[in-house]
N, C-alpha and C. Protein backbone atom coordinates (compact mmCIF):
# COMPACT_ATOMS: atom_id res chain seq x y z
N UNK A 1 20.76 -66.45 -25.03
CA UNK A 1 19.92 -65.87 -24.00
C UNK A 1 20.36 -66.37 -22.63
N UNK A 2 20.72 -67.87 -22.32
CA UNK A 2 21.29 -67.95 -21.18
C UNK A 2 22.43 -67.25 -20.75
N UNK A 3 23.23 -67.44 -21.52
CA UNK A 3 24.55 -67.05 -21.17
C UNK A 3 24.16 -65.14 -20.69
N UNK A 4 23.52 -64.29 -21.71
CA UNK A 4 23.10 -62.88 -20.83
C UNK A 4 22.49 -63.45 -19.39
N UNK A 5 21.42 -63.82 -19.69
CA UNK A 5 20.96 -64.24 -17.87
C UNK A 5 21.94 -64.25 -17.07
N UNK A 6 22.60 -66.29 -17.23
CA UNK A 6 24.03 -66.21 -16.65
C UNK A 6 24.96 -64.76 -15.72
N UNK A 7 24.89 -64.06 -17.01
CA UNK A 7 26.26 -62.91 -16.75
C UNK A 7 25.34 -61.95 -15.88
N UNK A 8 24.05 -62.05 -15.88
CA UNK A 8 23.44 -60.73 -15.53
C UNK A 8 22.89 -61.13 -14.04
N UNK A 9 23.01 -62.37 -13.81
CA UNK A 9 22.89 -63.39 -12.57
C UNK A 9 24.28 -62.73 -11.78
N UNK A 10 25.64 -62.96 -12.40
CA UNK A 10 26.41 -62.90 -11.25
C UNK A 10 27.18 -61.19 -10.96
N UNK A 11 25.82 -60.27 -11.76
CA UNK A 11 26.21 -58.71 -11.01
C UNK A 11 25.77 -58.62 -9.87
N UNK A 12 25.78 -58.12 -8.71
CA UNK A 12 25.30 -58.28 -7.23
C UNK A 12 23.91 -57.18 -7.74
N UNK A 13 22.98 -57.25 -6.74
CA UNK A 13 21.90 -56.64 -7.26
C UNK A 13 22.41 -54.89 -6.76
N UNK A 14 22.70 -54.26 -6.42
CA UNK A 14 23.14 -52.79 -5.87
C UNK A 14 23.14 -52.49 -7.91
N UNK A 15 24.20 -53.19 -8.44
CA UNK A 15 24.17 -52.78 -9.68
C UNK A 15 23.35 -52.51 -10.68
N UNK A 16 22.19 -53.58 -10.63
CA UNK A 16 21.16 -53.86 -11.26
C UNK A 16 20.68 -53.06 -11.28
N UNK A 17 20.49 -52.74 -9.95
CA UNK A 17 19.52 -51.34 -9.59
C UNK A 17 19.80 -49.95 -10.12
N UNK A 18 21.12 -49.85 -10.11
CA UNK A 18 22.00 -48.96 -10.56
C UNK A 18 21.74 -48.50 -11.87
N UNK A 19 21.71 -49.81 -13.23
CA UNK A 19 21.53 -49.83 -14.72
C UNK A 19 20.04 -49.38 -14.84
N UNK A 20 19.01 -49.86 -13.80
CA UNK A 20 17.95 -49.40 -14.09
C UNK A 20 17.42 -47.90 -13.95
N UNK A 21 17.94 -47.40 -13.11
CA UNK A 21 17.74 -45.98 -12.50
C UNK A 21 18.69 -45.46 -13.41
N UNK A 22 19.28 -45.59 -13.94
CA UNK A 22 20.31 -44.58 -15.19
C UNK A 22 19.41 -44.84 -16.52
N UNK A 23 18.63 -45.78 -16.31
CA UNK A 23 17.79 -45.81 -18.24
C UNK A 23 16.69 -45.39 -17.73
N UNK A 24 15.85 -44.99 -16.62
CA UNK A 24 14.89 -44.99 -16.65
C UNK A 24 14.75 -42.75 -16.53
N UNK A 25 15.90 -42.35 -15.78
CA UNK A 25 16.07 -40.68 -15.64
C UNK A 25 17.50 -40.30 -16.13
N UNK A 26 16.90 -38.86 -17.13
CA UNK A 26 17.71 -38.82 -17.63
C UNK A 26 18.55 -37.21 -16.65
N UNK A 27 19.54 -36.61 -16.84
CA UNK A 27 19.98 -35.90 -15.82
C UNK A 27 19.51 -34.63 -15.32
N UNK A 28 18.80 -33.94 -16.50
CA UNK A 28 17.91 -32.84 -16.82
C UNK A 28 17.07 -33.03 -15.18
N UNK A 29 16.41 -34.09 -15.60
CA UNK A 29 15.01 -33.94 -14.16
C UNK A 29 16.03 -34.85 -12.82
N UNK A 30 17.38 -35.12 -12.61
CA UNK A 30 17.93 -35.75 -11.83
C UNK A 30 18.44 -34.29 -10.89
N UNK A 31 18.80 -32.92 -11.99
CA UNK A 31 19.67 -32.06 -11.19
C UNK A 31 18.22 -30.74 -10.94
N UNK A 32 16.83 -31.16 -11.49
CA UNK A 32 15.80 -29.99 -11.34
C UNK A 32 15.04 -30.87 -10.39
N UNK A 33 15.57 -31.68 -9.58
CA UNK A 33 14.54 -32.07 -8.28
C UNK A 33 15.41 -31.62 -6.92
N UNK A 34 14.94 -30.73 -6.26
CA UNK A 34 15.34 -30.01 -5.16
C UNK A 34 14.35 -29.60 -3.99
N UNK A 35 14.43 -30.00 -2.61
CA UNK A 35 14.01 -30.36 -2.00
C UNK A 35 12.78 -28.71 -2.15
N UNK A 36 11.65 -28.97 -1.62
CA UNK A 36 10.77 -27.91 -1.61
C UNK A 36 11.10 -26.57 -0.78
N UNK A 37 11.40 -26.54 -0.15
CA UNK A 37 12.21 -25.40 0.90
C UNK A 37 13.54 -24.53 0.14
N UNK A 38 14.12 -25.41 -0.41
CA UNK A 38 15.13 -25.04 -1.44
C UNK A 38 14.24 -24.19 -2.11
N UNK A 39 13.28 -24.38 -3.02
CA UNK A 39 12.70 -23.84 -4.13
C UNK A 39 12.37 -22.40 -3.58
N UNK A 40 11.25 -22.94 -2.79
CA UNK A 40 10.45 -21.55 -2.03
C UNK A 40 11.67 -20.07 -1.39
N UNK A 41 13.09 -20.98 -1.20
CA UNK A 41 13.49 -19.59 -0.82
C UNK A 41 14.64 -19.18 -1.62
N UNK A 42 15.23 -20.15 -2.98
CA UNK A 42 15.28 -19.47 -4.16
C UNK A 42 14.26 -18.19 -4.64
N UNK A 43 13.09 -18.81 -4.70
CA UNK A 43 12.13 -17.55 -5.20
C UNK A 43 11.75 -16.50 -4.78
N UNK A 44 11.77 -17.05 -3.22
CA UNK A 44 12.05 -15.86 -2.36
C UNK A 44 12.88 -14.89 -2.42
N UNK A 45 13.98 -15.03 -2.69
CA UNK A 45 15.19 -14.41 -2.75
C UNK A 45 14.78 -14.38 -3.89
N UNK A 46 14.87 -14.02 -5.07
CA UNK A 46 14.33 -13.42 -6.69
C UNK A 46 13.29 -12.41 -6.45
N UNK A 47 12.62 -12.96 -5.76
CA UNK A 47 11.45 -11.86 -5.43
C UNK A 47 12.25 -10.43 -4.72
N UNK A 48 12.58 -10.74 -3.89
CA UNK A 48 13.18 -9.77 -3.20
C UNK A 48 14.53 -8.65 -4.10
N UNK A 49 15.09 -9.96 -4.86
CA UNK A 49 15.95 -9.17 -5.53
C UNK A 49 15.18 -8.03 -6.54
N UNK A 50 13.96 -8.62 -7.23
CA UNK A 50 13.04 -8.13 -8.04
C UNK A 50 12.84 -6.60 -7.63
N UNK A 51 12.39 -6.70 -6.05
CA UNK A 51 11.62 -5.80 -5.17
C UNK A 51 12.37 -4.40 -5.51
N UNK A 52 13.84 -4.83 -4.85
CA UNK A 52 15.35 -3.98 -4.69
C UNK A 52 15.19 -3.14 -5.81
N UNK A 53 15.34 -4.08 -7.31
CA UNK A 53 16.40 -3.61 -8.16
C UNK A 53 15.02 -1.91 -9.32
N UNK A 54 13.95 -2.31 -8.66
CA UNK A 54 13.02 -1.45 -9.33
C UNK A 54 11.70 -0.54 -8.98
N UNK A 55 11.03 -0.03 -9.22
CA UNK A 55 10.10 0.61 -8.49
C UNK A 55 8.75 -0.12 -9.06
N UNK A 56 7.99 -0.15 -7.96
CA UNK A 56 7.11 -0.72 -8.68
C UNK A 56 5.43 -0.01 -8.81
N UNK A 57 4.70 -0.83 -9.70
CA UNK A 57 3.48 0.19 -9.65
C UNK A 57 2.32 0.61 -9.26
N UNK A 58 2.02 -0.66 -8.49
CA UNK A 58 0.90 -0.55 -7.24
C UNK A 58 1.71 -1.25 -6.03
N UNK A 59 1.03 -1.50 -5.39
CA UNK A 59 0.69 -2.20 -3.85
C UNK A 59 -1.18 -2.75 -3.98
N UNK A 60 -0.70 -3.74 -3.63
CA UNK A 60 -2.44 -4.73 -2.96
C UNK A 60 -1.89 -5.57 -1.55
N UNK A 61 -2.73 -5.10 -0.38
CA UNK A 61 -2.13 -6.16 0.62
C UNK A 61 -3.73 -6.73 1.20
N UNK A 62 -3.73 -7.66 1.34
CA UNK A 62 -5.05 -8.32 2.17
C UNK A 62 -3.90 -9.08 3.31
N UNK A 63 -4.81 -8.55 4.28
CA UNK A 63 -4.27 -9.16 5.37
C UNK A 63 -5.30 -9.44 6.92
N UNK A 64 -4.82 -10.06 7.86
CA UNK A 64 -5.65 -10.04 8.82
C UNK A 64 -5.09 -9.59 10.05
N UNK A 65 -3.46 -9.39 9.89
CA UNK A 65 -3.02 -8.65 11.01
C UNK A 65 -3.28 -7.19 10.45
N UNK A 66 -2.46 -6.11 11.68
CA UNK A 66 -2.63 -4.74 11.44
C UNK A 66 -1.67 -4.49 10.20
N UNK A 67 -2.12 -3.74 8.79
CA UNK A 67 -0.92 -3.78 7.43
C UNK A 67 -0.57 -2.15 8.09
N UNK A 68 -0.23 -1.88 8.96
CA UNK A 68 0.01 -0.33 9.30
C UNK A 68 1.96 -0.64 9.32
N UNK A 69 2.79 -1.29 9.37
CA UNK A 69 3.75 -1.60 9.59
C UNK A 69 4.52 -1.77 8.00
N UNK A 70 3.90 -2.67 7.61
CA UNK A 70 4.04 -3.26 6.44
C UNK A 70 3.65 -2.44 5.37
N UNK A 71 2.66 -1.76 4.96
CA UNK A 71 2.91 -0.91 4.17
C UNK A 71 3.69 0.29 4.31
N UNK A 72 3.96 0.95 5.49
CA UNK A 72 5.46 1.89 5.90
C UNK A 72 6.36 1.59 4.89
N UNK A 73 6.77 -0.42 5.08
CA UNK A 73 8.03 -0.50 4.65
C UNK A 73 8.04 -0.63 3.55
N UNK A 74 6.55 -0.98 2.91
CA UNK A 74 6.97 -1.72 1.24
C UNK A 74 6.51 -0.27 0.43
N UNK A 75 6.48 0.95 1.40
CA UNK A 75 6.02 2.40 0.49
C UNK A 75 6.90 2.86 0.22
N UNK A 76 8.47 2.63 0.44
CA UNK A 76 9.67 2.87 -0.16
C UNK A 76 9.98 2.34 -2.03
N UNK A 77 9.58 1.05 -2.10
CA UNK A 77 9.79 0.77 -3.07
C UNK A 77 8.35 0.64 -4.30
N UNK A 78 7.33 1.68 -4.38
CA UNK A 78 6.53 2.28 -5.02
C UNK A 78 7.06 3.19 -5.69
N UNK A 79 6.90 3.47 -7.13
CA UNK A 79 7.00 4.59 -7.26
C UNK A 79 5.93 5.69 -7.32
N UNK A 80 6.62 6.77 -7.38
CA UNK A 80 5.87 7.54 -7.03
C UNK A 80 4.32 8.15 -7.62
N UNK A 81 3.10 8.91 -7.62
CA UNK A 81 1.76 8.44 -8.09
C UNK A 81 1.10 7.25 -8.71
N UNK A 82 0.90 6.08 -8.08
CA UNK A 82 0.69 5.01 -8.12
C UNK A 82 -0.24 4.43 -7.00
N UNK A 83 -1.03 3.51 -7.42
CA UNK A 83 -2.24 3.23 -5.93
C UNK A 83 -1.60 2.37 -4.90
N UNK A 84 -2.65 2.17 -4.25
CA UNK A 84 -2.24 1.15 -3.03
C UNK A 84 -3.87 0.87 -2.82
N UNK A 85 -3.86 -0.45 -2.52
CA UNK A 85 -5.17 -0.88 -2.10
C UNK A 85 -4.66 -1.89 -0.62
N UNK A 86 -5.56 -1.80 0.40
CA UNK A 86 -5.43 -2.71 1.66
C UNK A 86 -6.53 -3.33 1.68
N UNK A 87 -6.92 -4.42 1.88
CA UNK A 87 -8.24 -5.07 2.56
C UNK A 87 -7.88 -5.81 3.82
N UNK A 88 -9.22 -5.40 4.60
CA UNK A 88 -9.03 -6.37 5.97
C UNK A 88 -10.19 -6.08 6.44
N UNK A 89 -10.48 -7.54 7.26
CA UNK A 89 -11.72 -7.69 7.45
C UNK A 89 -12.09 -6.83 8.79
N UNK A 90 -11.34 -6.12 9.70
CA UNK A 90 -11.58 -5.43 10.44
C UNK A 90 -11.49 -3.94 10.45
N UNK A 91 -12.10 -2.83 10.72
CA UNK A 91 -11.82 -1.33 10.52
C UNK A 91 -10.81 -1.29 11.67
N UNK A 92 -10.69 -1.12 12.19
CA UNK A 92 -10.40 -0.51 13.66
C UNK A 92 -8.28 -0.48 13.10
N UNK A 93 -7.56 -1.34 12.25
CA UNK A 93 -6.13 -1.56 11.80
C UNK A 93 -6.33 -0.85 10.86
N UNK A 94 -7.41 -0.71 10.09
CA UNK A 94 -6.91 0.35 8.98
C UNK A 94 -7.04 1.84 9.32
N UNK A 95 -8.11 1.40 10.17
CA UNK A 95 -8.22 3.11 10.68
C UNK A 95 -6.63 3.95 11.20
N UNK A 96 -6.11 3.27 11.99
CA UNK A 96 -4.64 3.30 12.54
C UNK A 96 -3.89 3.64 11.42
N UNK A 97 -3.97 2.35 10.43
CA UNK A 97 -3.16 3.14 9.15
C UNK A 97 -3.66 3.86 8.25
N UNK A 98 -4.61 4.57 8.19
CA UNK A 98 -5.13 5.46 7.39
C UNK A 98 -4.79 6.83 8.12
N UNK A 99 -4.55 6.74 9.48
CA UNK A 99 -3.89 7.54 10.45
C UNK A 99 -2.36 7.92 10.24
N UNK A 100 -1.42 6.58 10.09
CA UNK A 100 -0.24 6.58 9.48
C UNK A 100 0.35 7.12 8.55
N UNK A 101 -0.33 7.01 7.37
CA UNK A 101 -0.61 7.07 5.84
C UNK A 101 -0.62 9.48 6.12
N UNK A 102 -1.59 9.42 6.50
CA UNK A 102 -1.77 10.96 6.30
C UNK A 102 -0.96 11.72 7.13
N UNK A 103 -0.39 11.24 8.24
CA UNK A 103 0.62 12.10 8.86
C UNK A 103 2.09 11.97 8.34
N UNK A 104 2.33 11.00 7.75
CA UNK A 104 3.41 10.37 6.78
C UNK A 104 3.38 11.83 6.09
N UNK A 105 2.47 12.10 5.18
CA UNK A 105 2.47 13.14 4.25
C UNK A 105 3.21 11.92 2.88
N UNK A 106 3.19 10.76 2.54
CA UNK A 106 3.31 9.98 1.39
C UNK A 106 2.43 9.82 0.47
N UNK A 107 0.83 9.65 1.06
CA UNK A 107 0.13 9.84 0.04
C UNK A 107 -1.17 10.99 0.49
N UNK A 108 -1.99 10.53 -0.38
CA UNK A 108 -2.96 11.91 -0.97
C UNK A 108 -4.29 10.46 -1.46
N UNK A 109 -5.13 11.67 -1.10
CA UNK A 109 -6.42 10.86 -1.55
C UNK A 109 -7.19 9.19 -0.98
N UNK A 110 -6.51 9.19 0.19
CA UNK A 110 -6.76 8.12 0.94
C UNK A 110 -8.24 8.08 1.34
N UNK A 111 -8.75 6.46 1.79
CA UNK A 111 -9.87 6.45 1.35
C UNK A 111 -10.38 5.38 2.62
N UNK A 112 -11.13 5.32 2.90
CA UNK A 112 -11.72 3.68 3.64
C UNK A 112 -12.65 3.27 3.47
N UNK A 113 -13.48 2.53 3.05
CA UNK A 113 -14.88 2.08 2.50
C UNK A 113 -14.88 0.91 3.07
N UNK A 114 -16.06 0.42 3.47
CA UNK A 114 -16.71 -0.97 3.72
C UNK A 114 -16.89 -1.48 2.01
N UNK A 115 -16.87 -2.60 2.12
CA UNK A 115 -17.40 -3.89 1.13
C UNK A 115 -18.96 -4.18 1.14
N UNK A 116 -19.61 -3.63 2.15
CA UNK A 116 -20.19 -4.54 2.05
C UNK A 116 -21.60 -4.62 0.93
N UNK A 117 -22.35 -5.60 0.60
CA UNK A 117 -23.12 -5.53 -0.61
C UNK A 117 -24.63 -6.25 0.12
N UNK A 118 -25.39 -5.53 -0.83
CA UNK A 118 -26.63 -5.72 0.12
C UNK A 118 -27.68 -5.92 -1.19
N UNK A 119 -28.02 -7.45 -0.78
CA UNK A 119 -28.60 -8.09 -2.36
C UNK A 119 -30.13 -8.02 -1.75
N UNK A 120 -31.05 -7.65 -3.30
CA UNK A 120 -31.86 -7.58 -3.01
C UNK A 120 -32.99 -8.72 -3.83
N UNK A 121 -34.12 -8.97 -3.31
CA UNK A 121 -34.94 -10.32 -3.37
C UNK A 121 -36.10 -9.90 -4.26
N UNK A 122 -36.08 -9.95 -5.87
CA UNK A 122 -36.94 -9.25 -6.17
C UNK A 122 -38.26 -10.42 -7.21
N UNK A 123 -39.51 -9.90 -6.53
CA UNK A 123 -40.86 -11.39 -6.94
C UNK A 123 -41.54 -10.12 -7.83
N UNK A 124 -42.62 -10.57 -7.83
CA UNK A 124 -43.93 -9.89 -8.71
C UNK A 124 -44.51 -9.05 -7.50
N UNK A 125 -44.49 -7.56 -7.79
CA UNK A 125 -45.14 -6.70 -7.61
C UNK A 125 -44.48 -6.70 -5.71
N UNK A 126 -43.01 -6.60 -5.55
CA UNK A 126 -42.79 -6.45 -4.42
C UNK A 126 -40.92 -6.85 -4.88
N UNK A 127 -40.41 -5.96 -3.90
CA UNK A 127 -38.71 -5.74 -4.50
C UNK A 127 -38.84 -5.77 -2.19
N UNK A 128 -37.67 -6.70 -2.04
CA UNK A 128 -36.70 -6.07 -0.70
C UNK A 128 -35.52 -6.71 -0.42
N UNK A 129 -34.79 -6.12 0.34
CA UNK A 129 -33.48 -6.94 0.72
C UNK A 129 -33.48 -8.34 1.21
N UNK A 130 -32.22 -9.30 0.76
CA UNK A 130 -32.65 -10.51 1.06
C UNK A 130 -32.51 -10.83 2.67
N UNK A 131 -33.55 -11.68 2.80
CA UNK A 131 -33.70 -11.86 4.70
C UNK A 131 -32.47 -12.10 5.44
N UNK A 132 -31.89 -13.35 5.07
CA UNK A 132 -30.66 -13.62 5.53
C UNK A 132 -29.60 -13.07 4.94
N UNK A 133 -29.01 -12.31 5.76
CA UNK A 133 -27.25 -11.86 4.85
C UNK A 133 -27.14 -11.88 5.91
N UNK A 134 -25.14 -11.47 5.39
CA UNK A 134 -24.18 -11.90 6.15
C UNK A 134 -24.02 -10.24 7.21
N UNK A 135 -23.26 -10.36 8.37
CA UNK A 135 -22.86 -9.12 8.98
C UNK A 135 -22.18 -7.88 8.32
N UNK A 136 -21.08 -8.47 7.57
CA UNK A 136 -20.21 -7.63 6.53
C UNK A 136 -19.64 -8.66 5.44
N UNK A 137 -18.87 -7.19 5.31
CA UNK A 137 -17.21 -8.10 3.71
C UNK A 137 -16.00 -7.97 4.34
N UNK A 138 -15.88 -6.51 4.93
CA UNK A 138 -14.48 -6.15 5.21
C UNK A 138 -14.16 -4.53 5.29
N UNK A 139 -13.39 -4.18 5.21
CA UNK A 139 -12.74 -2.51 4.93
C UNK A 139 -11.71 -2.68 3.88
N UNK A 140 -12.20 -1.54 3.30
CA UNK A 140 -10.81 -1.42 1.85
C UNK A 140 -10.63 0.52 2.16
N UNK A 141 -8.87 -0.23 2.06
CA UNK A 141 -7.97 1.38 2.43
C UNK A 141 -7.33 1.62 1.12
N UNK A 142 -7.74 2.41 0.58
CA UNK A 142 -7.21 2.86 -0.79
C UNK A 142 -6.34 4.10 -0.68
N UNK A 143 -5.62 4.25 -1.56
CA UNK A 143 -5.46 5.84 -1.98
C UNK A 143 -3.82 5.59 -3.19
N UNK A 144 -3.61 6.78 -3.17
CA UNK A 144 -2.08 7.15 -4.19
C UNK A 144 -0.83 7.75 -3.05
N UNK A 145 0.44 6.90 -3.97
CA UNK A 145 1.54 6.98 -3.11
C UNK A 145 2.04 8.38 -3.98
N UNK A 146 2.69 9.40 -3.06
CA UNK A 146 3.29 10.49 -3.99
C UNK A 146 4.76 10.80 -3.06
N UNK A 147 5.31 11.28 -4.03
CA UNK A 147 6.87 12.00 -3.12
C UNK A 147 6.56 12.81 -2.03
N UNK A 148 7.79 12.64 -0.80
CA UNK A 148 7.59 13.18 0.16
C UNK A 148 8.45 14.60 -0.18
């Protein structure tokens, strides 16, 4: 037992360190740790390749900027009779693209509805809406993508 000590005394410590970090990971999780930014735009890029290589069968966008831009571009790679749903908490951007949408001539059956839900407070021998609610939910822009 001395004599290991001894020998294991006169490796400089860089090494030590070295033997320990080689028994403790094995190479599997040494070459699958990659910085987070790496990852996110690997997948990014898969996604996108995904997007390219096929048509796909809905659209859902929630957003809080105007989606009047953004669904233009991602209505290329829909195929064709298939939905689309938008939510956003403001009318006034979907209205614009519900404007977009029908002069496009892409889809059919477009739609805009409020969310909103209106709960009601119900006791013995008396039903009404509850006192406090909220202002709204949002706007939902629906409809079907078809060939131009």
């Amino acid at each position: 037992v001395e004599a290991a000590e001894a020998n294991s005394e006169s490796e400089p410590p860089s090494k030590k360190l070295k033997k320990v970090e080689d028994e403790n990971c094995d190479d599997s999780t040494a070459q699958s740790e990659k910085p987070l930014r790496m990852n996110l735009r690997e997948k990014s890029v898969e996604a996108f390749k995904s997007l390219k290589s096929k048509q796909l069968d809905g659209l859902v966008i929630v957003c809080k900027q105007h989606p009047g831009n953004l669904i233009m571009y991602l209505a290329k790679y829909i195929a064709p009779s298939r939905p689309f749903a938008v939510f956003c908490p403001y009318k006034e951007p979907l209205l614009e693209t519900y404007n977009q949408l029908k002069e496009s001539g892409m889809t059919v059956a477009v739609n805009l509805s409020e969310t909103w839900l209106r709960n009601h407070q119900v006791l013995p021998q008396r039903t009404h809406p509850t006192v406090l609610m909220s202002g709204g939910g949002g706007y939902l822009l629906t409809g079907i993508f078809v060939e131009k």
